[in-house]
N, C-alpha and C. Protein backbone atom coordinates (compact mmCIF):
# COMPACT_ATOMS: atom_id res chain seq x y z
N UNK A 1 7.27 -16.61 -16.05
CA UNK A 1 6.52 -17.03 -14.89
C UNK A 1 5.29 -17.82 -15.35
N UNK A 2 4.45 -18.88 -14.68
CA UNK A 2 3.77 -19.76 -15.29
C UNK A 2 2.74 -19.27 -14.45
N UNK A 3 1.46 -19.15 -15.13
CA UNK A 3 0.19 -18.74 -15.13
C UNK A 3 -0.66 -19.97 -13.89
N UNK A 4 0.25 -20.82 -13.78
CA UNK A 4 -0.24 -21.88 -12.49
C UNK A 4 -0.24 -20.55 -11.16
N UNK A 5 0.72 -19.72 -10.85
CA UNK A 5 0.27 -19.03 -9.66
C UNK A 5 -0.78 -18.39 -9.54
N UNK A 6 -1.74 -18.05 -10.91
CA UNK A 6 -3.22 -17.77 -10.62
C UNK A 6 -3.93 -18.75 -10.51
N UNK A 7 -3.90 -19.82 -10.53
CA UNK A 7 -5.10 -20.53 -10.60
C UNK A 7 -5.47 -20.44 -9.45
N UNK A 8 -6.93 -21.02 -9.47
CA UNK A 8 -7.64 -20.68 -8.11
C UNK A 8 -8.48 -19.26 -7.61
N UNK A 9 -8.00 -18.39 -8.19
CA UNK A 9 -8.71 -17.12 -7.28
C UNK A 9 -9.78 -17.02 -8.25
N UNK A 10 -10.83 -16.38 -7.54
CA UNK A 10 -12.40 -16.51 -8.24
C UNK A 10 -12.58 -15.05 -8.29
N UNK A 11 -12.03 -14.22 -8.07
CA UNK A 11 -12.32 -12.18 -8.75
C UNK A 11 -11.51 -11.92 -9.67
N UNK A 12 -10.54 -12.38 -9.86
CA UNK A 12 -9.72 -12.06 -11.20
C UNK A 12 -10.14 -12.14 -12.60
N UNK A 13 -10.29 -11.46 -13.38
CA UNK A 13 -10.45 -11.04 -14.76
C UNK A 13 -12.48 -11.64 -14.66
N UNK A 14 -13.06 -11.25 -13.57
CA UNK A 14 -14.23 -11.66 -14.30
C UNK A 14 -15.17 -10.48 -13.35
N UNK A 15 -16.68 -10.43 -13.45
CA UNK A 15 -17.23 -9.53 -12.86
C UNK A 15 -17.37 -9.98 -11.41
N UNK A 16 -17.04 -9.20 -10.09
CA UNK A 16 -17.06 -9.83 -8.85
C UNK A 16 -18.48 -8.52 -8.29
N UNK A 17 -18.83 -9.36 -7.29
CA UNK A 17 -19.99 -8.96 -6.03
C UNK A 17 -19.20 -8.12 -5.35
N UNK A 18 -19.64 -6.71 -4.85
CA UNK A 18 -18.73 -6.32 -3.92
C UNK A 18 -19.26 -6.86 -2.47
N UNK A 19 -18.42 -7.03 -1.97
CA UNK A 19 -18.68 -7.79 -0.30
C UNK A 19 -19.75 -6.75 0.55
N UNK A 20 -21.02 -7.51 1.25
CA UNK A 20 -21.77 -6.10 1.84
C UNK A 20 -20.89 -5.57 3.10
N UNK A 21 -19.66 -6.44 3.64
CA UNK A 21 -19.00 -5.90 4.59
C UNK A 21 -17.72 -6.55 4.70
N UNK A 22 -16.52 -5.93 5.48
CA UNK A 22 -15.57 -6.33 5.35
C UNK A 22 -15.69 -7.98 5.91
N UNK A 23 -15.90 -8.56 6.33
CA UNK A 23 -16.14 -9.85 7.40
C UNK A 23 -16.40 -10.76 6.15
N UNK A 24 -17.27 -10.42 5.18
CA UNK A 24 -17.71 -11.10 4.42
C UNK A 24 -16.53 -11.47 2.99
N UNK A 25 -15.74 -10.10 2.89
CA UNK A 25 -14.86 -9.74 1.99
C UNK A 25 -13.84 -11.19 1.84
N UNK A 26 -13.12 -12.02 0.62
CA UNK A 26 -12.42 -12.59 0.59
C UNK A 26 -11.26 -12.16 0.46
N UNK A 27 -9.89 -11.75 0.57
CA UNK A 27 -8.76 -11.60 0.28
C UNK A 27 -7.96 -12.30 -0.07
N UNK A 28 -7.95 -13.03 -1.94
CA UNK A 28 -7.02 -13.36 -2.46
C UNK A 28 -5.58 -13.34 -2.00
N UNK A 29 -4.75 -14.63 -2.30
CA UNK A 29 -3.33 -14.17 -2.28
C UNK A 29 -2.96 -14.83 -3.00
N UNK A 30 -1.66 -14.76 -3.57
CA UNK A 30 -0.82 -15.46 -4.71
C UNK A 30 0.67 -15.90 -4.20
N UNK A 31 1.65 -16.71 -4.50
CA UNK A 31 2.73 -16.88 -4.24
C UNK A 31 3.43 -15.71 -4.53
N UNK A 32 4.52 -15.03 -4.23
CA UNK A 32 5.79 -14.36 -4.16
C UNK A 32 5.78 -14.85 -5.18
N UNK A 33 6.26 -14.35 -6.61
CA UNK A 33 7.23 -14.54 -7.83
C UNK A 33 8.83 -14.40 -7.44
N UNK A 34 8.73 -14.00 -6.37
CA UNK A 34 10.22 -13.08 -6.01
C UNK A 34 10.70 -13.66 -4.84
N UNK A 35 10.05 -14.29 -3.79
CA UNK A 35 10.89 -14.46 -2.60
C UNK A 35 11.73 -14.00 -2.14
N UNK A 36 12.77 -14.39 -2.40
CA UNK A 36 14.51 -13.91 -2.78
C UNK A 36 14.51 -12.79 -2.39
N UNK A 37 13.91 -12.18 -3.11
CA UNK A 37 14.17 -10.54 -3.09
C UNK A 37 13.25 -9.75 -2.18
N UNK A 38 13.96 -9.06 -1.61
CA UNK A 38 13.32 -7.81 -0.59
C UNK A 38 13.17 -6.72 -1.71
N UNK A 39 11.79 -6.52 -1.70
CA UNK A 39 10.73 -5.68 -2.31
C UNK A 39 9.79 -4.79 -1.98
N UNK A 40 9.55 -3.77 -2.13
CA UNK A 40 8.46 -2.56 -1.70
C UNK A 40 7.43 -2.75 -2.38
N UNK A 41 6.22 -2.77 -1.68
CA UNK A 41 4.79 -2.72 -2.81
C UNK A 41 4.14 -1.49 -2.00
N UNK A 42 3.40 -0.78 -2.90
CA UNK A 42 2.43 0.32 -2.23
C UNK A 42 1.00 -0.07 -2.87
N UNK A 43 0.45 0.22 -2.15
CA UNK A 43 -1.38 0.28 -2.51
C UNK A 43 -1.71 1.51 -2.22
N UNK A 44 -2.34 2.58 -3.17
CA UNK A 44 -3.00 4.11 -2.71
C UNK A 44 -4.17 3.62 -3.01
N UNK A 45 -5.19 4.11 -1.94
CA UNK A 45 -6.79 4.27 -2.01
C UNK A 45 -7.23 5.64 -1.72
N UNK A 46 -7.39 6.98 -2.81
CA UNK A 46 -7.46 8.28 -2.40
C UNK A 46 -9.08 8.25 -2.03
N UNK A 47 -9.93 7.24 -2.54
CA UNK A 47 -11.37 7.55 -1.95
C UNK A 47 -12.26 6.20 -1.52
N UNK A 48 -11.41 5.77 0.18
CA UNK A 48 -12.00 5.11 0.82
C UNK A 48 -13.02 5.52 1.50
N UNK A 49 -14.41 5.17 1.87
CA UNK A 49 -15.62 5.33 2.41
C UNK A 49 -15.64 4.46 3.79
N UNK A 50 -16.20 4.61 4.89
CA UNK A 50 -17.04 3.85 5.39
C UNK A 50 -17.79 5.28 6.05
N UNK A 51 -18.71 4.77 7.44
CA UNK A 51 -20.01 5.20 7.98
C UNK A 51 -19.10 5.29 9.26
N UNK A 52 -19.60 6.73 9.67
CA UNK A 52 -19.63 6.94 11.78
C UNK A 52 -20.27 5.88 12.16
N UNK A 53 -19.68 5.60 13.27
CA UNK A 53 -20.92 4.40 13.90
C UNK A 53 -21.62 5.42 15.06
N UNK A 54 -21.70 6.24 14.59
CA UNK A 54 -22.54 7.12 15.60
C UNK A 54 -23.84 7.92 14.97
N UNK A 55 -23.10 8.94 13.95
CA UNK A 55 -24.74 9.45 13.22
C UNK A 55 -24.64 8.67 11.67
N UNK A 56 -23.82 7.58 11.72
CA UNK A 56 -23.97 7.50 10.05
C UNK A 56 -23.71 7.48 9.06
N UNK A 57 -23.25 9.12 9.09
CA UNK A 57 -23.26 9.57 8.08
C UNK A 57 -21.31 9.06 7.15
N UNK A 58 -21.19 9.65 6.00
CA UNK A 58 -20.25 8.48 5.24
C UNK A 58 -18.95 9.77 5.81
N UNK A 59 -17.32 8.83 6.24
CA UNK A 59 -16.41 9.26 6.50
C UNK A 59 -15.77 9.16 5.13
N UNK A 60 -14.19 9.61 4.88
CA UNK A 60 -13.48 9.65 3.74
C UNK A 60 -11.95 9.45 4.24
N UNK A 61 -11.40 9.25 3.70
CA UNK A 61 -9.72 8.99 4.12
C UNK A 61 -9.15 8.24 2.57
N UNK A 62 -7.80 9.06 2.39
CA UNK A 62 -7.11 8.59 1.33
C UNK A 62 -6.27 7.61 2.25
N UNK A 63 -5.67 6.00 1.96
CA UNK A 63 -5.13 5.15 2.68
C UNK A 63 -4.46 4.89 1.49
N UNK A 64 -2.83 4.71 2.30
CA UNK A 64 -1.67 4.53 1.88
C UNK A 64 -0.95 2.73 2.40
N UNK A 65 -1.45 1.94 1.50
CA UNK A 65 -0.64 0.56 2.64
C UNK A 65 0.43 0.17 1.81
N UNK A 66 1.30 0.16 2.32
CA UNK A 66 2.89 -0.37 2.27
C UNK A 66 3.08 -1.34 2.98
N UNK A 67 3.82 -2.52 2.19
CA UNK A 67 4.61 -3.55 2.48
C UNK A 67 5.63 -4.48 1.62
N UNK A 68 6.33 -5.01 2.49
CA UNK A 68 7.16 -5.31 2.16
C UNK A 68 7.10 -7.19 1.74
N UNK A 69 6.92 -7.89 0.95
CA UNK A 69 5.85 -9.52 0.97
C UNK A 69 7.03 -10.53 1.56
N UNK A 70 6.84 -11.08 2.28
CA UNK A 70 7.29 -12.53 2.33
C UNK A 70 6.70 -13.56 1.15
N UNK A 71 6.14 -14.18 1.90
CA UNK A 71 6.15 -15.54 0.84
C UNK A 71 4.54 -15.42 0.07
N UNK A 72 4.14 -14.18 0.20
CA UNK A 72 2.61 -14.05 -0.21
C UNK A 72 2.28 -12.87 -0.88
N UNK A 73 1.55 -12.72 -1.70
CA UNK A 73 1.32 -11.48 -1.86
C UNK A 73 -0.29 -10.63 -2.19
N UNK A 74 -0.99 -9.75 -1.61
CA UNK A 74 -2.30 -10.18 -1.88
C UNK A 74 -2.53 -9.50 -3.07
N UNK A 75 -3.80 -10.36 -3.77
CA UNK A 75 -4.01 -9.77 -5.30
C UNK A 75 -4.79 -9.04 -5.29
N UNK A 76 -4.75 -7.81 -6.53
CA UNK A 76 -5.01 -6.67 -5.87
C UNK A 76 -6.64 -6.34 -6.23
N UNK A 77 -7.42 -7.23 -6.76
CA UNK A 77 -8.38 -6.75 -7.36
C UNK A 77 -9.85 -7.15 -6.00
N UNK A 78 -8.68 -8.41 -5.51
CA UNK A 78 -9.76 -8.56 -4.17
C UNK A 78 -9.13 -7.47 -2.81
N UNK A 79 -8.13 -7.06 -2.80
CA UNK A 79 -7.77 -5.72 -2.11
C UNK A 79 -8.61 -4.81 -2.30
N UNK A 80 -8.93 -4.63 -3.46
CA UNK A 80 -10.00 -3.36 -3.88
C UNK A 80 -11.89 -3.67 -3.27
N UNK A 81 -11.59 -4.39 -3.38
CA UNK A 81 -13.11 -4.84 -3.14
C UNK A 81 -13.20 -5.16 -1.39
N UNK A 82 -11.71 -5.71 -0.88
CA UNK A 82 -12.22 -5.64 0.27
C UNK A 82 -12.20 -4.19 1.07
N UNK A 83 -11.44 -3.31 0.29
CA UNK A 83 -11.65 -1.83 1.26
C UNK A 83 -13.28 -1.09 0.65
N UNK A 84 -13.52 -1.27 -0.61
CA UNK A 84 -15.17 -1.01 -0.52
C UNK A 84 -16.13 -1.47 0.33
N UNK A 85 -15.30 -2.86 0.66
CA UNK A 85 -16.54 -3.59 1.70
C UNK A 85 -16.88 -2.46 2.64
N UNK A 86 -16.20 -1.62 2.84
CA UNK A 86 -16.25 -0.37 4.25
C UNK A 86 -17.53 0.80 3.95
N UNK A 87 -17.72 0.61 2.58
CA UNK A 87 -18.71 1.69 2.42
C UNK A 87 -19.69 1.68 3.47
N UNK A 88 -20.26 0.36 3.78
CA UNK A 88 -21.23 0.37 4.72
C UNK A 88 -21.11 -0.03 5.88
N UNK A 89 -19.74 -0.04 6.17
CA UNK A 89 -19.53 -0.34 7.51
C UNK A 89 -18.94 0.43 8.62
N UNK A 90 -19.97 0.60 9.90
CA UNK A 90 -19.69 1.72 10.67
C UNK A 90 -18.64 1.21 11.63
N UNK A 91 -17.58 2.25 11.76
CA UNK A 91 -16.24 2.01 12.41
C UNK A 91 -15.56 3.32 12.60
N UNK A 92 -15.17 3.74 13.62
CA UNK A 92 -14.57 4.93 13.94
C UNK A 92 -13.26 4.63 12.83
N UNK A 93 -12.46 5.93 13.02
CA UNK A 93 -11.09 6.27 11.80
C UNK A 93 -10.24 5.23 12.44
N UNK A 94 -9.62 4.73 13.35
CA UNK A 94 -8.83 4.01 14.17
C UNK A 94 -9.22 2.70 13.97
N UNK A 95 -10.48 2.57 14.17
CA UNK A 95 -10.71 1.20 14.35
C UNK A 95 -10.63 0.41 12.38
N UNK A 96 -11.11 0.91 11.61
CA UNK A 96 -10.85 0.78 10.21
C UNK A 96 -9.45 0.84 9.72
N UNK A 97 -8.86 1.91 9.99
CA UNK A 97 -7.39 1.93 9.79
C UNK A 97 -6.67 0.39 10.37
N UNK A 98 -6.61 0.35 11.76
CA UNK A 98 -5.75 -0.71 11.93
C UNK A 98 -6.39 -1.71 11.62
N UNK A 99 -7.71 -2.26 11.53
CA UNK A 99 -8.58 -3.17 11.54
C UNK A 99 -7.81 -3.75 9.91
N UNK A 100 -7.64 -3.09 9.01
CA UNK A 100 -7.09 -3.51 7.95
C UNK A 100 -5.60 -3.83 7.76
N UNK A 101 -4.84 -3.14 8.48
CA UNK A 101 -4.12 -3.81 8.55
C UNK A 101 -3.69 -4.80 9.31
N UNK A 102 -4.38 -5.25 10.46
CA UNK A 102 -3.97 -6.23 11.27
C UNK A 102 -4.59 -7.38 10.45
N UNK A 103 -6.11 -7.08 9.61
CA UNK A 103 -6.22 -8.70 8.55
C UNK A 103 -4.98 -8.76 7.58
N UNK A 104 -4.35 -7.63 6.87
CA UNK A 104 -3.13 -7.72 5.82
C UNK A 104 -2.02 -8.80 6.97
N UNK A 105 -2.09 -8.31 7.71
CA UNK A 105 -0.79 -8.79 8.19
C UNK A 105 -1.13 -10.17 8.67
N UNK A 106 -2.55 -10.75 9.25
CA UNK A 106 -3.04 -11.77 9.53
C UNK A 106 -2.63 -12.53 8.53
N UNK A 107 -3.10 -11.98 7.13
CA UNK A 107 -3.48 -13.27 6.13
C UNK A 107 -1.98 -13.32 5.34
N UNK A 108 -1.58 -11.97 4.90
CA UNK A 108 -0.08 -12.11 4.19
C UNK A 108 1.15 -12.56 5.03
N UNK A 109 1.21 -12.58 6.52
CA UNK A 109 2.59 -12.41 6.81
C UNK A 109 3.54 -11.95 6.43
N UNK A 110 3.55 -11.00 6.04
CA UNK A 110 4.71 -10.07 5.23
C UNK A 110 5.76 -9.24 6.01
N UNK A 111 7.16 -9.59 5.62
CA UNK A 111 8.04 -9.22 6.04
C UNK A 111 7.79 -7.71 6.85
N UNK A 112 7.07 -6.82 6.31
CA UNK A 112 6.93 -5.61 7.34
C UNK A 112 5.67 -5.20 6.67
N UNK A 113 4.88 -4.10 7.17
CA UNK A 113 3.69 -3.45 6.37
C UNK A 113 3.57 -2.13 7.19
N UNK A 114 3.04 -1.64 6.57
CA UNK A 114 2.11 -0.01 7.41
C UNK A 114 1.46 0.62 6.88
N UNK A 115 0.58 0.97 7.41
CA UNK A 115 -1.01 1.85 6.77
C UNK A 115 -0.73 2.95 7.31
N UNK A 116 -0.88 4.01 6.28
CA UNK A 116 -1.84 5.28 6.93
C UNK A 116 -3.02 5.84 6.42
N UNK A 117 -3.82 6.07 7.09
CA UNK A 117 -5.09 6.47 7.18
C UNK A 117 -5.15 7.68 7.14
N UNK A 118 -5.01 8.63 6.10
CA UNK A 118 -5.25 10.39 6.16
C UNK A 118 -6.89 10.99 6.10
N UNK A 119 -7.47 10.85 6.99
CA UNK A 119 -9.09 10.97 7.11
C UNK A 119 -9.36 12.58 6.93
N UNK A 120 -10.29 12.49 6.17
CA UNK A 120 -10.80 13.69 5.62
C UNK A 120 -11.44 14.62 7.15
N UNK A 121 -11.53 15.95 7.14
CA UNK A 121 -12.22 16.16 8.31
C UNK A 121 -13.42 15.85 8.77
N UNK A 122 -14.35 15.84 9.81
CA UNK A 122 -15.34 16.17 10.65
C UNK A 122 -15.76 16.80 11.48
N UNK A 123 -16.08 17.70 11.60
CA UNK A 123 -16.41 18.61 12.61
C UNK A 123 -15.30 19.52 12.60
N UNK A 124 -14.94 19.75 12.01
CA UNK A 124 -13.21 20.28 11.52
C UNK A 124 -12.20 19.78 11.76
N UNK A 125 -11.92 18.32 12.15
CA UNK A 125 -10.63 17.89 13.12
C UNK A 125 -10.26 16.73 11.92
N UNK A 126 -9.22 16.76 11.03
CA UNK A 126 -9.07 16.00 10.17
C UNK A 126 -8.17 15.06 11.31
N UNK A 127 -8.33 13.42 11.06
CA UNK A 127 -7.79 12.45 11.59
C UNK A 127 -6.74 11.73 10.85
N UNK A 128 -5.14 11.45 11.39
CA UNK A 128 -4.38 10.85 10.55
C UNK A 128 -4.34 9.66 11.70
N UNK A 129 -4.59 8.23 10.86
CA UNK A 129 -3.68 6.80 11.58
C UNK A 129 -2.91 6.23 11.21
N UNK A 130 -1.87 5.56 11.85
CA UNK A 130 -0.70 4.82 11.54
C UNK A 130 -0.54 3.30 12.44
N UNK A 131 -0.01 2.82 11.58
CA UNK A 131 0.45 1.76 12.06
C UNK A 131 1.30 0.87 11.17
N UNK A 132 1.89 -0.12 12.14
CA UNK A 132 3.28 -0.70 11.07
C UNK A 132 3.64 -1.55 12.30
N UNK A 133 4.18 -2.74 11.51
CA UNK A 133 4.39 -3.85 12.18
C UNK A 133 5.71 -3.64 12.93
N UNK A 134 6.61 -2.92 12.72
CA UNK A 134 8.29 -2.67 13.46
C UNK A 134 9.27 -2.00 12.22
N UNK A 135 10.41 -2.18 12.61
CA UNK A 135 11.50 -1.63 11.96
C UNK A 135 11.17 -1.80 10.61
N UNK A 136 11.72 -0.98 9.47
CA UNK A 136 11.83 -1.20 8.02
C UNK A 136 12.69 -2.17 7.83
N UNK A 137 12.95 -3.17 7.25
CA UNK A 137 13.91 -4.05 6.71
C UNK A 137 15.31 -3.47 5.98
N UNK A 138 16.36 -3.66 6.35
CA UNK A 138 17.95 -3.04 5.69
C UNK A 138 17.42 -3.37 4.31
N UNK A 139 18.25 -2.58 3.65
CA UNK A 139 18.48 -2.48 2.19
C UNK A 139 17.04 -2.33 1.22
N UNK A 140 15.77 -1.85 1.48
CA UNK A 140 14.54 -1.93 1.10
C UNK A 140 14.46 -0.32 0.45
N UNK A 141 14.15 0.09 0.00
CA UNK A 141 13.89 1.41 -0.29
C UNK A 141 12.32 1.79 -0.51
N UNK A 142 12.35 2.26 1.09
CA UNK A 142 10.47 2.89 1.63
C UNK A 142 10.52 4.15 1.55
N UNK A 143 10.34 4.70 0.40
CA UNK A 143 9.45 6.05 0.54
C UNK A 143 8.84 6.40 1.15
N UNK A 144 8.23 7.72 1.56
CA UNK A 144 7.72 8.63 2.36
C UNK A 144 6.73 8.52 1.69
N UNK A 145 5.36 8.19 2.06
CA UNK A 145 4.07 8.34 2.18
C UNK A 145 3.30 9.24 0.87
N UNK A 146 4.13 10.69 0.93
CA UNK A 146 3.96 11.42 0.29
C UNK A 146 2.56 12.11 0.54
N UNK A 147 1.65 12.27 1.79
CA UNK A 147 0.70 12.66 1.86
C UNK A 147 1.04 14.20 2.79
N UNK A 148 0.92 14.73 2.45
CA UNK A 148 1.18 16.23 2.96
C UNK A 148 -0.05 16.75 4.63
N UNK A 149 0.33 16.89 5.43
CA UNK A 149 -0.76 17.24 6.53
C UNK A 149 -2.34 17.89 5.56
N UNK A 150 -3.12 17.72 6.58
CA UNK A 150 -3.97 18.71 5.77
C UNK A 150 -4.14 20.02 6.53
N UNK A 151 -4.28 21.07 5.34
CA UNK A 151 -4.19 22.30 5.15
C UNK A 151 -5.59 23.24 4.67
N UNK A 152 -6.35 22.45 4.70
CA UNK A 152 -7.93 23.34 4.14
C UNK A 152 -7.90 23.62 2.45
N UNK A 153 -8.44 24.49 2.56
CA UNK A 153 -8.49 25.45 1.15
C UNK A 153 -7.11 26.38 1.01
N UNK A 154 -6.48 26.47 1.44
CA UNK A 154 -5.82 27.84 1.10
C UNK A 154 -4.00 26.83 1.31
């Protein structure tokens, strides 16, 4: 594969700014090496941050995004940086959850995708979100999430 499909992106292999908010965040993408082929990619984030937009204070959620790429694929180092952008950004569990994936799906167009959002508790009520663009694609092999309900301590 020829090193021409990086050219261009400005976070790769060097020190990047983290974005002060998602809005600001860039999201790299690269050509498909693969086209052709129907492919599974997963992204795990076990310690995403942002803020209540109510008292503040910092939320937690391990996020699971799955998809499947069409003709794009995003690179992953500005993926990382754009879900930090959240540290400081206040957004209920719902609105962050899909909010990210409706830009994935904005900017990649990718054959299918889906997030889940397994949010740590508050007030004791742990929050799970989902979302996904439609059917899984035939012949793809999508694993199960693998995130277990939550269960406390015991």
């Amino acid at each position: 594969m020829s090193k021409e499909v990086y050219q261009g992106l400005s976070q790769l292999g060097g020190s990047s700014q983290l974005p002060e908010n998602p809005d600001e965040a860039v999201l790299e993408k690269v050509k498909n090496p693969r086209p052709e082929s129907a492919y599974f990619v997963r992204f795990t984030c076990p310690e995403f941050t942002s803020l209540c937009p109510v008292t503040g204070q910092p939320d937690f959620a391990h996020l699971v995004i799955d998809y499947v790429p069409g003709e794009l694929l995003v690179e992953s180092k500005s993926l990382k940086l754009y879900l930090h952008s959240f540290r400081n950004h206040a957004g209920f569990h719902e609105d962050c959850t899909v909010g990210i994936a409706e830009r994935l799906v904005d900017e990649l167009k990718p054959v299918w995708l889906r997030i889940g959002g397994y949010w740590y508790p508050r007030g004791g009520i742990p929050i799970d979100v989902f979302f996904q663009t439609g059917e899984p694609p035939e012949g793809v092999w999508i694993p199960d999430q693998g995130v277990p309900p939550y269960r406390g301590r015991g």
